[in-house]
N, C-alpha and C. Protein backbone atom coordinates (compact mmCIF):
# COMPACT_ATOMS: atom_id res chain seq x y z
N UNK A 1 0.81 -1.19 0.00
CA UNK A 1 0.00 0.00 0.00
C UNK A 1 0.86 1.26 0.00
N UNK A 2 1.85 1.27 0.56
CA UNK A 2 3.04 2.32 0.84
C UNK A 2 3.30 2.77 -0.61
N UNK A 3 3.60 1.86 -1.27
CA UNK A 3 4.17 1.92 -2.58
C UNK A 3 3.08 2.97 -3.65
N UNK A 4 1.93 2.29 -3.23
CA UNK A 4 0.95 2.93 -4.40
C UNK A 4 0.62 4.10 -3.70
N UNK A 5 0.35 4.48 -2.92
CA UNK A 5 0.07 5.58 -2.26
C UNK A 5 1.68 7.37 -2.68
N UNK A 6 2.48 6.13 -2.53
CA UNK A 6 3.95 7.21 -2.53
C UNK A 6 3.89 7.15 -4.47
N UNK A 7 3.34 6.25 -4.90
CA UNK A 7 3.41 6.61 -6.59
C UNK A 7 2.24 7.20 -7.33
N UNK A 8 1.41 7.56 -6.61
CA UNK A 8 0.20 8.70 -6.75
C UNK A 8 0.74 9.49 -6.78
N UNK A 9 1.25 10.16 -5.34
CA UNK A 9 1.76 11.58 -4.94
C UNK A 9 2.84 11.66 -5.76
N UNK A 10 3.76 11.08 -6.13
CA UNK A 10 5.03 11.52 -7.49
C UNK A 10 4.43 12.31 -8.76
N UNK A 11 3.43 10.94 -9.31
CA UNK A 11 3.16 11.10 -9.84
C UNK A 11 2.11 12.41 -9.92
N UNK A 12 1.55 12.70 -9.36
CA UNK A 12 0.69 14.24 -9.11
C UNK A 12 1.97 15.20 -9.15
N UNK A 13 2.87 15.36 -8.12
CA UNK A 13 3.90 15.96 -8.38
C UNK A 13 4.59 16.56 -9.27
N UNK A 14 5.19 15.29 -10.16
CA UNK A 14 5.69 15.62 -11.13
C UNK A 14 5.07 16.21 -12.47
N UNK A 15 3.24 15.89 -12.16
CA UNK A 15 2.30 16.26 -13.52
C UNK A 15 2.16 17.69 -13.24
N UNK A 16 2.45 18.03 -12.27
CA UNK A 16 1.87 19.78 -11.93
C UNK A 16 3.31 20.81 -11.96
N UNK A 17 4.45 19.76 -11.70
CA UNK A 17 5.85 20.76 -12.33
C UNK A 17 5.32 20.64 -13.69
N UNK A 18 4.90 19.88 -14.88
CA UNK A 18 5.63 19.56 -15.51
C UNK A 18 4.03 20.86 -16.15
N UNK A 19 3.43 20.44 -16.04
CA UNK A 19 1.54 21.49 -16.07
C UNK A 19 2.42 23.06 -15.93
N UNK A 20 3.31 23.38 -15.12
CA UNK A 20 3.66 25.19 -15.31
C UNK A 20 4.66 25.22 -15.89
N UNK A 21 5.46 24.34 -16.97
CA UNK A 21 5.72 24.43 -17.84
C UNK A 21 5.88 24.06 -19.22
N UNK A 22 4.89 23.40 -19.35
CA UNK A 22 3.64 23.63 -20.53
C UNK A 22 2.01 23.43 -20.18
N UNK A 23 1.71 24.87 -20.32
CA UNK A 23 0.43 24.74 -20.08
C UNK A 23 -0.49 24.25 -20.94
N UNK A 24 -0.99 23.51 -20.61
CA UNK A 24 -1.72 22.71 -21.71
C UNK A 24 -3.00 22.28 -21.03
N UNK A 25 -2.86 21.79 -19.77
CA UNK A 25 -3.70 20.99 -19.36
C UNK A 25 -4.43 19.90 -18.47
N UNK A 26 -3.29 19.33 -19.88
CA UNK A 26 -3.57 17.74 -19.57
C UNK A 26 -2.49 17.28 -18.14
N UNK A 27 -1.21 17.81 -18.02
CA UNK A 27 -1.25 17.36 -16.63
C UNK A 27 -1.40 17.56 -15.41
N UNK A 28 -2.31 18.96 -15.70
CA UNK A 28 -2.90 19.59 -14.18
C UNK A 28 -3.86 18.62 -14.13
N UNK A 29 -4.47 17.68 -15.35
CA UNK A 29 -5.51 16.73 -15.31
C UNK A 29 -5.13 15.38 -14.50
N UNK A 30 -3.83 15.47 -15.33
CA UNK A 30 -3.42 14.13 -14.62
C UNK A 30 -3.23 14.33 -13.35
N UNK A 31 -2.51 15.32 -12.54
CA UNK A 31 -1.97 15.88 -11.28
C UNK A 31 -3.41 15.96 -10.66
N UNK A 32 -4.49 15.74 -10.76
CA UNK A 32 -5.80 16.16 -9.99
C UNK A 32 -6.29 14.74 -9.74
N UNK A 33 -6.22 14.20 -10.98
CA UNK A 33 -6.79 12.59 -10.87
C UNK A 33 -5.67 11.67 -9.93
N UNK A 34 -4.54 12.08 -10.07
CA UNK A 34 -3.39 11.55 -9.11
C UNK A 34 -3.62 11.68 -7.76
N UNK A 35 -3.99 12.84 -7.14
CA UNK A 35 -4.91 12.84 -5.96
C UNK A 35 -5.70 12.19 -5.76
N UNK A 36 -6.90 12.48 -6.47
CA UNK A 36 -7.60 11.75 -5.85
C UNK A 36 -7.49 9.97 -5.95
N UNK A 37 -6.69 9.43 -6.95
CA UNK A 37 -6.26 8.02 -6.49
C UNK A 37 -5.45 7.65 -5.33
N UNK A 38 -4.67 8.70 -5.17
CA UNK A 38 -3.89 8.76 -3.87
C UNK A 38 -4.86 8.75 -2.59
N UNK A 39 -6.12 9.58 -2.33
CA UNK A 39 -7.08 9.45 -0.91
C UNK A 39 -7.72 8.09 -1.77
N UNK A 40 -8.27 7.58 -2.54
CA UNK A 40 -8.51 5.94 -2.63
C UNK A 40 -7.40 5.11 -2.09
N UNK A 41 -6.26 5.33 -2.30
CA UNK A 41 -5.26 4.41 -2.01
C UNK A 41 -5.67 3.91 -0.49
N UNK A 42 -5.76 5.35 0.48
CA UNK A 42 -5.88 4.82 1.76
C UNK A 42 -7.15 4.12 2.00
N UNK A 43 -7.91 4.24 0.99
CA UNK A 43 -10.00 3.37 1.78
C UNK A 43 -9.34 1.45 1.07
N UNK A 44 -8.65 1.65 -0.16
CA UNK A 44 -8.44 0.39 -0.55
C UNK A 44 -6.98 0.39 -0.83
N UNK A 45 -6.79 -1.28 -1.20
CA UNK A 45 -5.53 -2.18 -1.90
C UNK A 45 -5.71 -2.38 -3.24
N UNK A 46 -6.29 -2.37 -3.42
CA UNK A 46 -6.98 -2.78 -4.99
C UNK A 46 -6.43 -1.90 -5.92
N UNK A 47 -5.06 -1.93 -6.61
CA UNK A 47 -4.63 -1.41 -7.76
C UNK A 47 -5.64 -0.73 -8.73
N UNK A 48 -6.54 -1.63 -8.97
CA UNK A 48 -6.98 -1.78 -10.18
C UNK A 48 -8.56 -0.91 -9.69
N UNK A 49 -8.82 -0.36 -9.04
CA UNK A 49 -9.62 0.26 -8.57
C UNK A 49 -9.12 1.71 -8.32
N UNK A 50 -8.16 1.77 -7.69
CA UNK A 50 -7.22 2.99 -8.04
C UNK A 50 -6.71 3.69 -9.50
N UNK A 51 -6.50 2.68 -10.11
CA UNK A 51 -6.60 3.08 -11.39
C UNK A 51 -7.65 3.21 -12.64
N UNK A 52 -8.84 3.02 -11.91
CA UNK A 52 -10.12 3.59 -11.99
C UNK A 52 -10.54 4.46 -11.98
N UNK A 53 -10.41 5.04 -10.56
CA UNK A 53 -10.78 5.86 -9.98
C UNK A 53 -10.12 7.58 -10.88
N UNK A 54 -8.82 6.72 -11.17
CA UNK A 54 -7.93 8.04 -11.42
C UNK A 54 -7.84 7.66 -13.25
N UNK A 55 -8.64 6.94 -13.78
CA UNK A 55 -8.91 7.22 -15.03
C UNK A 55 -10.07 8.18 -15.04
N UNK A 56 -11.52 7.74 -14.44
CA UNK A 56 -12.32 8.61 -14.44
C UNK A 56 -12.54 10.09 -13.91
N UNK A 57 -11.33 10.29 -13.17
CA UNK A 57 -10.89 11.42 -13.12
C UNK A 57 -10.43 12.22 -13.54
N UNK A 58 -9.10 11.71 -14.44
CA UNK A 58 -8.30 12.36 -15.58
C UNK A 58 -9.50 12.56 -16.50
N UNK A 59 -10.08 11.94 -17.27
CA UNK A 59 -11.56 12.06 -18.17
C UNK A 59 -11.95 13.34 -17.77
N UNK A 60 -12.62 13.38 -16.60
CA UNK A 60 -13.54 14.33 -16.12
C UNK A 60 -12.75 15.39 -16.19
N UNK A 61 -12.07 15.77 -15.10
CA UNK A 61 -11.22 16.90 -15.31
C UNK A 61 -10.65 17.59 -16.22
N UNK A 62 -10.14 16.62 -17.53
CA UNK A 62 -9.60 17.28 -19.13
C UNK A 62 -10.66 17.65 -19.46
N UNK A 63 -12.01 16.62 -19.73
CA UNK A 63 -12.87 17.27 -20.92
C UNK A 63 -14.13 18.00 -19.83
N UNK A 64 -13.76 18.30 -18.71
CA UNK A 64 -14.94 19.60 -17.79
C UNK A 64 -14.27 20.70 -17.60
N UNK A 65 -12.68 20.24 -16.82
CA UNK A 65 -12.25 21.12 -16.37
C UNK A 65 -11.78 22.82 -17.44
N UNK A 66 -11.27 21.44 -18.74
CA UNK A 66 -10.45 22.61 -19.55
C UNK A 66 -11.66 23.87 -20.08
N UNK A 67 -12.15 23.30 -20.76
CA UNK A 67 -13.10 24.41 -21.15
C UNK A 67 -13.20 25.47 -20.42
N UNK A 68 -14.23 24.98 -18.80
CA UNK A 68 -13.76 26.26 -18.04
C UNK A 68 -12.67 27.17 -17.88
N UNK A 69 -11.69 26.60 -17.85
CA UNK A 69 -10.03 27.19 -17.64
C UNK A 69 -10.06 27.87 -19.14
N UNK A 70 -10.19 27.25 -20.34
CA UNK A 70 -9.63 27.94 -21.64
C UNK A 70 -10.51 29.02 -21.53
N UNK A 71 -11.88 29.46 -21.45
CA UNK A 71 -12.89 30.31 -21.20
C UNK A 71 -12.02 31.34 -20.10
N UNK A 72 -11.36 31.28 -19.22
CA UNK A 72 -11.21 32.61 -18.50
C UNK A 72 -9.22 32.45 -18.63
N UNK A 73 -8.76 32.37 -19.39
CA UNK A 73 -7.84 32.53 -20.37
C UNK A 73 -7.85 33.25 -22.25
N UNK A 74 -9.38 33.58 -21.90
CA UNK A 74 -9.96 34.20 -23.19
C UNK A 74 -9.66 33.26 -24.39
N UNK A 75 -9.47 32.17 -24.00
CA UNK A 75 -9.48 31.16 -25.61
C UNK A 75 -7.82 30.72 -25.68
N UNK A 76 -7.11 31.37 -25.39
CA UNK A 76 -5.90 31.26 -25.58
C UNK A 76 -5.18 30.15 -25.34
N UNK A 77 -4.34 29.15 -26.43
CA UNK A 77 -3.39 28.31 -25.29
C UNK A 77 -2.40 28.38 -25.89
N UNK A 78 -1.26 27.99 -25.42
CA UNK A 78 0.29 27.74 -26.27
C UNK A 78 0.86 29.11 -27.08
N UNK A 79 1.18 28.11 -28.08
CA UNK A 79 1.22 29.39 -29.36
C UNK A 79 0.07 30.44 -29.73
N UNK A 80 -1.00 30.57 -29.25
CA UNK A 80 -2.38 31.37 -29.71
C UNK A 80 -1.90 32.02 -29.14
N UNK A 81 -0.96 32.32 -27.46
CA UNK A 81 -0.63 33.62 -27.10
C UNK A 81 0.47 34.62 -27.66
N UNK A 82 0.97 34.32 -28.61
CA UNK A 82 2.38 34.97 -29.61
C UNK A 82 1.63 35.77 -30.69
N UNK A 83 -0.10 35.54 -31.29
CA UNK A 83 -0.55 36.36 -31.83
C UNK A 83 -0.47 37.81 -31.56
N UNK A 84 -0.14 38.95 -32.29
CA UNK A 84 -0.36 39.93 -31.85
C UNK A 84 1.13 40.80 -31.07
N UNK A 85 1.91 39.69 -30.64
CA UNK A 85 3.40 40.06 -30.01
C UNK A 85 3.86 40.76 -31.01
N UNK A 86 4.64 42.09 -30.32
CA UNK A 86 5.58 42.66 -31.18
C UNK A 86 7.44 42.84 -30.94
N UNK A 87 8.01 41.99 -31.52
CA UNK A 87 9.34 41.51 -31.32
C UNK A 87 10.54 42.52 -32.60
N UNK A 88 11.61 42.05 -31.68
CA UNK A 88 12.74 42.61 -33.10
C UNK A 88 13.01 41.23 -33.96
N UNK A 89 13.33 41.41 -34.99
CA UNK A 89 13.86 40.48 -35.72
C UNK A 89 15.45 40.26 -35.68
N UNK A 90 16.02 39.13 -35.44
CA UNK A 90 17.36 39.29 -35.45
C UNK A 90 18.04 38.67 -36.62
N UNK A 91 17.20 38.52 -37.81
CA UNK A 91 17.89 38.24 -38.94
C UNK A 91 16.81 38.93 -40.23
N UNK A 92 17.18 39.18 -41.28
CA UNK A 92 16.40 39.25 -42.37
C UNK A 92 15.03 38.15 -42.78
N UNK A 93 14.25 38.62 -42.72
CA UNK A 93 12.43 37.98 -42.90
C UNK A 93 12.33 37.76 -43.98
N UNK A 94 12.23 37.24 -45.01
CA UNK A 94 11.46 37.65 -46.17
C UNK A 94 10.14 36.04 -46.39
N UNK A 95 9.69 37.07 -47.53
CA UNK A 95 8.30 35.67 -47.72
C UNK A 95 8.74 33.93 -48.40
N UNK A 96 9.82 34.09 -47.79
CA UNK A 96 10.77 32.65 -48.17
C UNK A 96 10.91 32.10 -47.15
N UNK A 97 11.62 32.44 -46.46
CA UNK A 97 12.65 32.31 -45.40
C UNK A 97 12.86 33.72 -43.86
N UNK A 98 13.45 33.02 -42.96
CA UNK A 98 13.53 34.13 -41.91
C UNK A 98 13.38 32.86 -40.48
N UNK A 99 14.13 33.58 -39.68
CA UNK A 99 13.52 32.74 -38.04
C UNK A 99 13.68 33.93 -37.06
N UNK A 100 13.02 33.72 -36.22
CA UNK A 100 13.08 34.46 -35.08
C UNK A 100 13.12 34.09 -34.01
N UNK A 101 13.17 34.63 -32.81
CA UNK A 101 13.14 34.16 -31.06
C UNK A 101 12.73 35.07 -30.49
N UNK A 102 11.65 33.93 -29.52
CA UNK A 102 10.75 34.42 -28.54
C UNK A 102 10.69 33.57 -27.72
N UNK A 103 10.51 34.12 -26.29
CA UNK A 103 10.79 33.45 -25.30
C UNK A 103 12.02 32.70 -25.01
N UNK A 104 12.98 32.31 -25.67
CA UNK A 104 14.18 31.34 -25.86
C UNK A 104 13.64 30.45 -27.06
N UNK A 105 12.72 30.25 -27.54
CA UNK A 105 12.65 29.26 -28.85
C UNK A 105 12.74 29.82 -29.99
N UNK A 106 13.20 29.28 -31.10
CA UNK A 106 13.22 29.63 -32.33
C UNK A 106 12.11 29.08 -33.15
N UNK A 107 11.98 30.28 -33.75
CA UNK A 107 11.18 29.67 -34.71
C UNK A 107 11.19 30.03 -36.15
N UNK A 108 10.72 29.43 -37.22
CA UNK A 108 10.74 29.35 -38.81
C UNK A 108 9.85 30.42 -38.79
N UNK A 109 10.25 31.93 -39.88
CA UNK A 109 8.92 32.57 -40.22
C UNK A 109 9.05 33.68 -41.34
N UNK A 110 7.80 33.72 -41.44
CA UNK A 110 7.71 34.52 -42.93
C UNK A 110 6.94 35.68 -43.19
N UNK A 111 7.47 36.63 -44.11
CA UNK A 111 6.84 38.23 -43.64
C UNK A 111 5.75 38.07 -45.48
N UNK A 112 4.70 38.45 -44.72
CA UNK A 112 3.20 38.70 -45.54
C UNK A 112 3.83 40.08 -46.52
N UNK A 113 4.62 40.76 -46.08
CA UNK A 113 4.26 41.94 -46.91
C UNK A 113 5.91 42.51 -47.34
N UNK A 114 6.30 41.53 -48.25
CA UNK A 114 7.94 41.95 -48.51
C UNK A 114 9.22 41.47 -47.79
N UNK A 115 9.79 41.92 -47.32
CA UNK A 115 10.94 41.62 -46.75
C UNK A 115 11.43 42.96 -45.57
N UNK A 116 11.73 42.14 -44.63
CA UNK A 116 11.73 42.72 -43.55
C UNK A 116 13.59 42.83 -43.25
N UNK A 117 14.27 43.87 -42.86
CA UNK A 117 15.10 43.91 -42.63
C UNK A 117 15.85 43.52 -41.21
N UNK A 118 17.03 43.01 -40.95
CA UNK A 118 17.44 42.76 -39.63
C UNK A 118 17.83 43.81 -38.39
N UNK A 119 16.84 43.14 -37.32
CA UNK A 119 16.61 44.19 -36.01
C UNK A 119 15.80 44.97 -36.42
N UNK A 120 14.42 45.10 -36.94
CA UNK A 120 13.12 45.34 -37.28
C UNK A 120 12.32 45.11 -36.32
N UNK A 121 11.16 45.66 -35.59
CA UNK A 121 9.96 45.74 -35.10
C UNK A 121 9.19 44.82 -35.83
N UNK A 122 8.93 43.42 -35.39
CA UNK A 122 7.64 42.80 -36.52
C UNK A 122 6.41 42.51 -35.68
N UNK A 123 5.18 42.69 -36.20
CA UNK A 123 4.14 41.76 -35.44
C UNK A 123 3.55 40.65 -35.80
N UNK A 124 3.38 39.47 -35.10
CA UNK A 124 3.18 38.03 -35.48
C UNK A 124 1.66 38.09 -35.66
N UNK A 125 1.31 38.01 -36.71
CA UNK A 125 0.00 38.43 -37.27
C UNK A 125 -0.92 36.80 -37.52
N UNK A 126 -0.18 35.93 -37.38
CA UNK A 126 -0.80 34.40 -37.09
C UNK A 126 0.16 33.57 -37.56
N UNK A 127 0.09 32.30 -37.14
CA UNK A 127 0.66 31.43 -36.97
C UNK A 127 0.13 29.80 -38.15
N UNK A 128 0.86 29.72 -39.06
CA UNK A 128 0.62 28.86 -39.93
C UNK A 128 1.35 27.38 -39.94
N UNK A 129 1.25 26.47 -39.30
CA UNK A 129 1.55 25.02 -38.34
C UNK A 129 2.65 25.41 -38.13
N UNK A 130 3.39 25.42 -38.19
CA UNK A 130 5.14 25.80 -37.02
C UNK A 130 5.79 27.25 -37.81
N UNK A 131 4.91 28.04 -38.54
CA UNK A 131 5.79 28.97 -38.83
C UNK A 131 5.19 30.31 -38.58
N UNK A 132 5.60 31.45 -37.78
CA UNK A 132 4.83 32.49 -37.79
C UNK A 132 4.73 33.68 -38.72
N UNK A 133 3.72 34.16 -38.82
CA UNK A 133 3.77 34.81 -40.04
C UNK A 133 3.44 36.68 -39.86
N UNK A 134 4.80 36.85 -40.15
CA UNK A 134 4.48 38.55 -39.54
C UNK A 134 4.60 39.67 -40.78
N UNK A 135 4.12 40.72 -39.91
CA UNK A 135 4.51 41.79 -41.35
C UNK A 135 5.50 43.06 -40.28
N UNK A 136 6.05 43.98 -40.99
CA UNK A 136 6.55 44.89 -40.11
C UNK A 136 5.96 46.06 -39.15
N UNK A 137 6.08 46.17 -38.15
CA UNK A 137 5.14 47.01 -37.30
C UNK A 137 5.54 48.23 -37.60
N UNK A 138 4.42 49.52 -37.68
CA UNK A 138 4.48 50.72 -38.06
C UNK A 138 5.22 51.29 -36.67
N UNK A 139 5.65 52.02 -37.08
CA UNK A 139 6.03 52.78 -36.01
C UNK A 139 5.62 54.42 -35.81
């Protein structure tokens, strides 16, 4: 019982470091359902009831919880929050080619309206599957 009880709580643990840095979700989901298999652990022995318990939890919590949460996050998750950012460019943009950095990641991207020169003001005007797509910000 020691065992399953101490591999709940890790496991919750480690889903809620891992939940503030990528917010997503799913392992504040898992980290919630990990609890509560963890207070089952102590009413039973039964593995397999515990891992019940904390399936129908993970369930519940992803597909109830998130909605609520994405709703007072205004819709936003991940990359949807880089819409609208206005960054320097540290290399030449053009509608070919170009990368930039934000936050510490790089990324592939391409300017809508010409070619953008290096150390430019751009704004990330949306995001097209891994590449963002900016034009130059007025100043």
């Amino acid at each position: 019982m020691e065992n399953q009880t101490l591999f709940w709580i890790i496991l919750s643990i480690v889903s809620f470091v891992i939940e503030l840095m990528t917010p997503t979700f799913f392992f504040l989901s898992i980290a919630f359902a990990g609890i509560f298999a963890w207070l089952i652990s102590f009413l039973t022995e039964f593995l397999l009831i515990q891992i019940i318990v904390f399936i129908i939890f993970f369930i519940s919590f992803f597909y109830f919880l998130k909605p609520i949460l994405y709703k007072k996050r205004k819709g936003k998750f991940n990359t949807e929050i880089l819409i609208g950012k206005v960054i320097y460019s540290k290399e030449e943009i053009s509608d070919q080619k170009g990368q930039l950095v934000i936050y510490g990641s790089t990324w592939q991207a391409r300017c809508e309206d010409g070619t953008i020169e290096k150390d430019s003001k751009v704004k990330i005007i949306r995001i097209d599957g891994n590449k963002l797509i900016v034009i130059k910000e007025k100043i």
